[in-house]
Protein backbone atom coordinates (compact mmCIF):
# COMPACT_ATOMS: atom_id res chain seq x y z
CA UNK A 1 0.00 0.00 0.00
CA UNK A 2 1.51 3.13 -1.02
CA UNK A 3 2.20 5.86 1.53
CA UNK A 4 1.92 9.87 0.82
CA UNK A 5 4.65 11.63 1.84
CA UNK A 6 5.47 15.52 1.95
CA UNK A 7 7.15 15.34 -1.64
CA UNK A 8 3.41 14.46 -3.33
CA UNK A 9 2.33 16.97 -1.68
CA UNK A 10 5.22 20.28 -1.43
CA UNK A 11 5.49 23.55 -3.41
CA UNK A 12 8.21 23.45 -5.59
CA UNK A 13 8.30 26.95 -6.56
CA UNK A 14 9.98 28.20 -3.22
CA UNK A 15 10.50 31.88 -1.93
CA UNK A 16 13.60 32.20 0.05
CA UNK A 17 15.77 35.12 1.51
CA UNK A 18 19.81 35.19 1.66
CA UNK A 19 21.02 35.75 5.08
CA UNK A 20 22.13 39.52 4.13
CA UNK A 21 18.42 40.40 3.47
CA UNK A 22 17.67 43.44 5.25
CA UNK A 23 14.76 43.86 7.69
CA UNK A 24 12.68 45.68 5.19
CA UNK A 25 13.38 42.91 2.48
CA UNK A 26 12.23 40.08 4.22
CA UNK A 27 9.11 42.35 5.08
CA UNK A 28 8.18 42.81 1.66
CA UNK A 29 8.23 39.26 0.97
CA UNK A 30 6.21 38.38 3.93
CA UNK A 31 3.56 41.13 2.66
CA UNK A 32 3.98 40.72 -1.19
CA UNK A 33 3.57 37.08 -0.94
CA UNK A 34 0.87 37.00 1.66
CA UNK A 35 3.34 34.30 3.69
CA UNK A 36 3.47 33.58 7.39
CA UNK A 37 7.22 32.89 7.37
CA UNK A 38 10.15 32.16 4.92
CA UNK A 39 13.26 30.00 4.96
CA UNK A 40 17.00 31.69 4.79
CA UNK A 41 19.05 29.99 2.70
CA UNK A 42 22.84 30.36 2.20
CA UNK A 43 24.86 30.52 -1.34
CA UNK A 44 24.15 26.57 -1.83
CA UNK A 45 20.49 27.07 -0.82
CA UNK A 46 21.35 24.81 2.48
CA UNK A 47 18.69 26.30 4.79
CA UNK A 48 20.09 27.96 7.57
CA UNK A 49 16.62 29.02 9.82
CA UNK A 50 13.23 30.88 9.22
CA UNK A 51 12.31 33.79 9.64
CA UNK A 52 8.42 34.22 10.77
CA UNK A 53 6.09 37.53 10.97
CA UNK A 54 6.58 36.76 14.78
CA UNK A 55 10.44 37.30 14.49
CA UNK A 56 9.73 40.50 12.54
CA UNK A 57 7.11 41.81 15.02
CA UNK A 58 9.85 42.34 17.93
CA UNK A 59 10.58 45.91 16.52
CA UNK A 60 7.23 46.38 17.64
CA UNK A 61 6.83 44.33 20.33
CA UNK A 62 10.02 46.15 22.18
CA UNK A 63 10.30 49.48 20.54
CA UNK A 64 10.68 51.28 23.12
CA UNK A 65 12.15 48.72 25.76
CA UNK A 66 15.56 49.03 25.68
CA UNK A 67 16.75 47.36 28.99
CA UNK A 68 16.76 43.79 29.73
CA UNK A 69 14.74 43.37 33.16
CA UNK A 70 15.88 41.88 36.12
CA UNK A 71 15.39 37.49 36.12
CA UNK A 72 14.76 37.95 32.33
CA UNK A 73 14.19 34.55 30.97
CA UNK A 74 16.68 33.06 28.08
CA UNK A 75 13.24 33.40 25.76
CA UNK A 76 12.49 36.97 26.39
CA UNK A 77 16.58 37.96 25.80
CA UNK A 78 16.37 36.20 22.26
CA UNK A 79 13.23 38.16 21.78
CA UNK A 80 14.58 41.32 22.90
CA UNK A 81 17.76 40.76 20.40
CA UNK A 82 15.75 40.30 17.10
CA UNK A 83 14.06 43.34 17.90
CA UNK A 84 17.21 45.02 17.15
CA UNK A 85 17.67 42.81 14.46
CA UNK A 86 18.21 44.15 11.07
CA UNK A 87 19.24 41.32 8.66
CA UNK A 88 17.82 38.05 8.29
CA UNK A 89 20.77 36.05 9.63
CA UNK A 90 19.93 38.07 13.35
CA UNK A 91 16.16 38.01 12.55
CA UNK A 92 15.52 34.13 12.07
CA UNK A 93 14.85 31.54 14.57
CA UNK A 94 17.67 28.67 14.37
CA UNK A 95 18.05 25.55 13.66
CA UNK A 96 15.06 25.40 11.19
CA UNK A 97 12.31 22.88 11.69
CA UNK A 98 12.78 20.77 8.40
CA UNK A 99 11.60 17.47 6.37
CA UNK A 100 12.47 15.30 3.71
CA UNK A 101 10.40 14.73 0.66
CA UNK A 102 10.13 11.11 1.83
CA UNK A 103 8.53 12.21 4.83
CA UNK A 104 5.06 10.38 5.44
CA UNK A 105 2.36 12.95 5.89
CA UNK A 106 1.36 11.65 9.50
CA UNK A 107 4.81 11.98 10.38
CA UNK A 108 4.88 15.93 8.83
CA UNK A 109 1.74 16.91 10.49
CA UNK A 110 2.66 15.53 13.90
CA UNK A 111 6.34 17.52 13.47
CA UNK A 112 4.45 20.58 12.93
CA UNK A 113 2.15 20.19 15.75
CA UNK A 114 4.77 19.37 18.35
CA UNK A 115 7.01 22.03 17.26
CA UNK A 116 3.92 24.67 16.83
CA UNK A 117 5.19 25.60 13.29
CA UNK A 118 2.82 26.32 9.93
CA UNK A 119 5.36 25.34 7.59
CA UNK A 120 8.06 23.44 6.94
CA UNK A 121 11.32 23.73 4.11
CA UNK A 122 11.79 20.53 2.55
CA UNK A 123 15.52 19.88 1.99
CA UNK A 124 17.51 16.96 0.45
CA UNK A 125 20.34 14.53 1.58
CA UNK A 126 22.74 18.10 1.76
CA UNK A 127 20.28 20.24 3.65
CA UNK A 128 19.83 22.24 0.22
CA UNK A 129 15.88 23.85 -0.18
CA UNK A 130 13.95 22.05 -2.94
CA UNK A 131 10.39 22.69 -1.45
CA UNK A 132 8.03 24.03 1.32
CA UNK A 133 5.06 22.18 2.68
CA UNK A 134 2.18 23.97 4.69
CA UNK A 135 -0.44 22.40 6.87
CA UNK A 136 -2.77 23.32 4.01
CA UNK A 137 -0.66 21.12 1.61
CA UNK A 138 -0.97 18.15 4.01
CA UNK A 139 -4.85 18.86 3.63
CA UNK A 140 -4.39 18.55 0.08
CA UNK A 141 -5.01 14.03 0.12
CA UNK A 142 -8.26 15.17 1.42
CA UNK A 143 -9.30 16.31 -2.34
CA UNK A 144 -8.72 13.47 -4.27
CA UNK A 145 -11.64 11.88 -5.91
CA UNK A 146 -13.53 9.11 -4.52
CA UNK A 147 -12.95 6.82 -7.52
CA UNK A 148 -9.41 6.58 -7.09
CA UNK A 149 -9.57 6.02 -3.14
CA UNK A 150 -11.80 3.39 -4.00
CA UNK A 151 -9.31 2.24 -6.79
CA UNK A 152 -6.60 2.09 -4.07
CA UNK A 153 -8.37 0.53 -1.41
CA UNK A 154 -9.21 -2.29 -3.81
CA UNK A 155 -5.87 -2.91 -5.66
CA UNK A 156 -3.97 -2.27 -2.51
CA UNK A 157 -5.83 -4.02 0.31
CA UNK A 158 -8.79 -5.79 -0.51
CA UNK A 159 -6.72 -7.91 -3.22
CA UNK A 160 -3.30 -8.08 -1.14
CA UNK A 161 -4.68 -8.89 2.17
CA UNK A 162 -8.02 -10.78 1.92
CA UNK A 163 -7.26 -12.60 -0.98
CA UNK A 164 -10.29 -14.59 -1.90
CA UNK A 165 -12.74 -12.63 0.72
CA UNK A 166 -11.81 -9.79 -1.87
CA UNK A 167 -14.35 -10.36 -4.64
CA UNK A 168 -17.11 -10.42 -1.53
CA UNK A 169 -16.80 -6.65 -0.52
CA UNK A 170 -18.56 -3.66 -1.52
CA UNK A 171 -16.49 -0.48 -0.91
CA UNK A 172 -18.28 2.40 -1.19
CA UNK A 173 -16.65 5.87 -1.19
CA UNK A 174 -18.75 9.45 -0.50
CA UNK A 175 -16.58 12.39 -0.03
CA UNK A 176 -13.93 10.45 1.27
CA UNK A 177 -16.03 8.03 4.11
CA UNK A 178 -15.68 4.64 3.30
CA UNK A 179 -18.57 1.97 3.55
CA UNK A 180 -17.44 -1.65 3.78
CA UNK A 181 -20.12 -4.44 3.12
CA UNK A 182 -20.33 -7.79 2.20
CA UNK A 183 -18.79 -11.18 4.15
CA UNK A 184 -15.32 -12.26 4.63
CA UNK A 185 -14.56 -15.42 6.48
CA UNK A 186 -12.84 -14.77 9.67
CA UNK A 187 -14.00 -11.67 11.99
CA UNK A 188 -10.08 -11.02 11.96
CA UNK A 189 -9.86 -10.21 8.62
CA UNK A 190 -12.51 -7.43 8.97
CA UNK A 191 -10.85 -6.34 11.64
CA UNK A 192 -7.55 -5.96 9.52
CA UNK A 193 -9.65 -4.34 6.60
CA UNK A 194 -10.85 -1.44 8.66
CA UNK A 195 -7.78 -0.75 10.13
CA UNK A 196 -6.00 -1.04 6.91
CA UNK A 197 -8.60 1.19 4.70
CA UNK A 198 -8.57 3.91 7.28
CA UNK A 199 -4.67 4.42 6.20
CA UNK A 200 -5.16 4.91 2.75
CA UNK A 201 -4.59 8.71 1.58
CA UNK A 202 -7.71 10.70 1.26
CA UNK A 203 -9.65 8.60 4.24
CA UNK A 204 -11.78 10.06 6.52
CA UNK A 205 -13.63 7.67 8.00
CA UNK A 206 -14.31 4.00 7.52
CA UNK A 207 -17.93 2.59 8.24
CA UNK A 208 -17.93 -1.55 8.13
CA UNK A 209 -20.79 -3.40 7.55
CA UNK A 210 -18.81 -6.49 7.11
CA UNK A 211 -20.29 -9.57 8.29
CA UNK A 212 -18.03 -12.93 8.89
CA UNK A 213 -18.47 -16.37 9.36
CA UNK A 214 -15.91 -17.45 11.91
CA UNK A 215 -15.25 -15.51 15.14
CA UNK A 216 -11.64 -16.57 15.64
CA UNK A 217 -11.14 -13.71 18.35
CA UNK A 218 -12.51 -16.39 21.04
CA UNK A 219 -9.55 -18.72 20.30
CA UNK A 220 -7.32 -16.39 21.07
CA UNK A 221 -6.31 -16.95 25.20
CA UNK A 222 -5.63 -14.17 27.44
CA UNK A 223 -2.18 -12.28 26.79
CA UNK A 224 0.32 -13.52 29.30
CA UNK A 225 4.11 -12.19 29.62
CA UNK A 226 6.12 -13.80 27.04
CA UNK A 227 9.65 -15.73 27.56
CA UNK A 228 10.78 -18.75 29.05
CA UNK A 229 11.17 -17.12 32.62
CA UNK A 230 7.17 -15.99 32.36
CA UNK A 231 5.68 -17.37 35.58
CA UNK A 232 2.39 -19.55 35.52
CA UNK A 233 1.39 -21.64 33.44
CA UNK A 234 0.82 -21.46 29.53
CA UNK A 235 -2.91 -20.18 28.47
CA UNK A 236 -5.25 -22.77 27.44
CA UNK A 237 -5.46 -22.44 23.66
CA UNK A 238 -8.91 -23.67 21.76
CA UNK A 239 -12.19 -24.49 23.27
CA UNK A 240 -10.61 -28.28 24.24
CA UNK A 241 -8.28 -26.81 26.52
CA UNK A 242 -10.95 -25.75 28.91
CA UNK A 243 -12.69 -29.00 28.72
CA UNK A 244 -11.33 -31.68 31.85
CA UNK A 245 -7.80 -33.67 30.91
């Protein structure tokens, strides 16, 4: 099954700023372009931090405020130096939050969540810029037409991982929620389905109406520590085991 990752998803076409930019330059990109933030690159385009319309709005934030106050956190002092900042090299926020095209999407929007960022470059093997992906972007698996989630969810599980049970489901896609029907044999292999249709890009919800005809989930004994020191004895396994020996 085939996994989306930031490069399907990236701009290409990416706005940068050289770390000599002047205050007022990386202003009017900001503005012009109607962006939140842009990366600083170097002479090799190997990104070197970002710069953010929260790093610009210092001079504002501290005009005024010369003196450092008494206890002064480390945070505040690095906020109190950009806002005498007047190149992007002293205006940008350093080491930049990055990703690789290879990136899974998942793993992009959890990066951006932890590290409260709303975009991140996308570099290769050398660090070098070759694309920018916004939280927007990630959104953008959300738009793809229902016929070709169903098309993957049939090619790329229902044939790999039921194999005959295949030909007995229905998949139904509306605006991305996915409706499961029909019978498989074993209540384990709906179980699988679900979970494994829910990770196919574009997904928002699975709803199964899969029916089986084998519960094997009452075979399976109670989960007991595993290794050869595990105390007690092994669980029964199968309905024999609980009859008298």
């Amino acid at each position: 099954m085939r996994t989306w990752s930031v490069g399907d998803v990236m701009t290409q076409a990416v706005v940068s700023v050289k770390e000599d930019a002047s205050y007022r330059e990386v202003v009017d990109v900001l503005v012009s372009h109607r962006f939140s933030a842009v990366p600083v690159v170097d002479p090799s385009l190997r990104v070197l931090g970002v710069v953010s319309e929260a790093d610009l709005l210092r001079k504002i934030e501290y005009n005024g405020d010369e003196k450092p106050r008494m206890f002064e956190g480390r945070r505040r002092r690095g906020e109190r130096s950009k806002a005498h900042g007047r190149t992007a090299a002293e205006l940008m926020s350093a080491p930049a939050v990055v990703a690789s095209a290879d990136t899974p999407l998942t793993a992009a929007a959890r990066l951006m969540d932890g590290e409260a960022v709303k975009r991140l470059p996308v570099v290769d093997e050398k660090g070098r810029l070759i694309g920018i992906v916004s939280r927007g972007d990630l959104l953008k698996v959300h738009l793809r037409p229902d016929d070709e989630i169903r098309a993957d969810i049939e090619h790329a599980v229902l044939v790999p991982f039921l194999a005959d049970d295949a030909n007995a489901v229905v998949t139904e896609v509306t605006e991305g929620v996915v409706t499961l029907s029909g019978k498989v044999d074993r209540r384990s292999s709906a179980e699988i389905a679900v979970r494994l249709v829910r990770q196919v890009a574009g997904v928002v919800e699975v709803e199964s109406r899969l029916r089986y005809d084998f519960d094997d989930r009452e075979f399976r004994g109670p989960r007991q520590p595993f290794g050869a020191d595990s105390p007690g004895p092994k669980p029964p396994f199968g309905p024999e085991s609980s009859a008298g020996r």
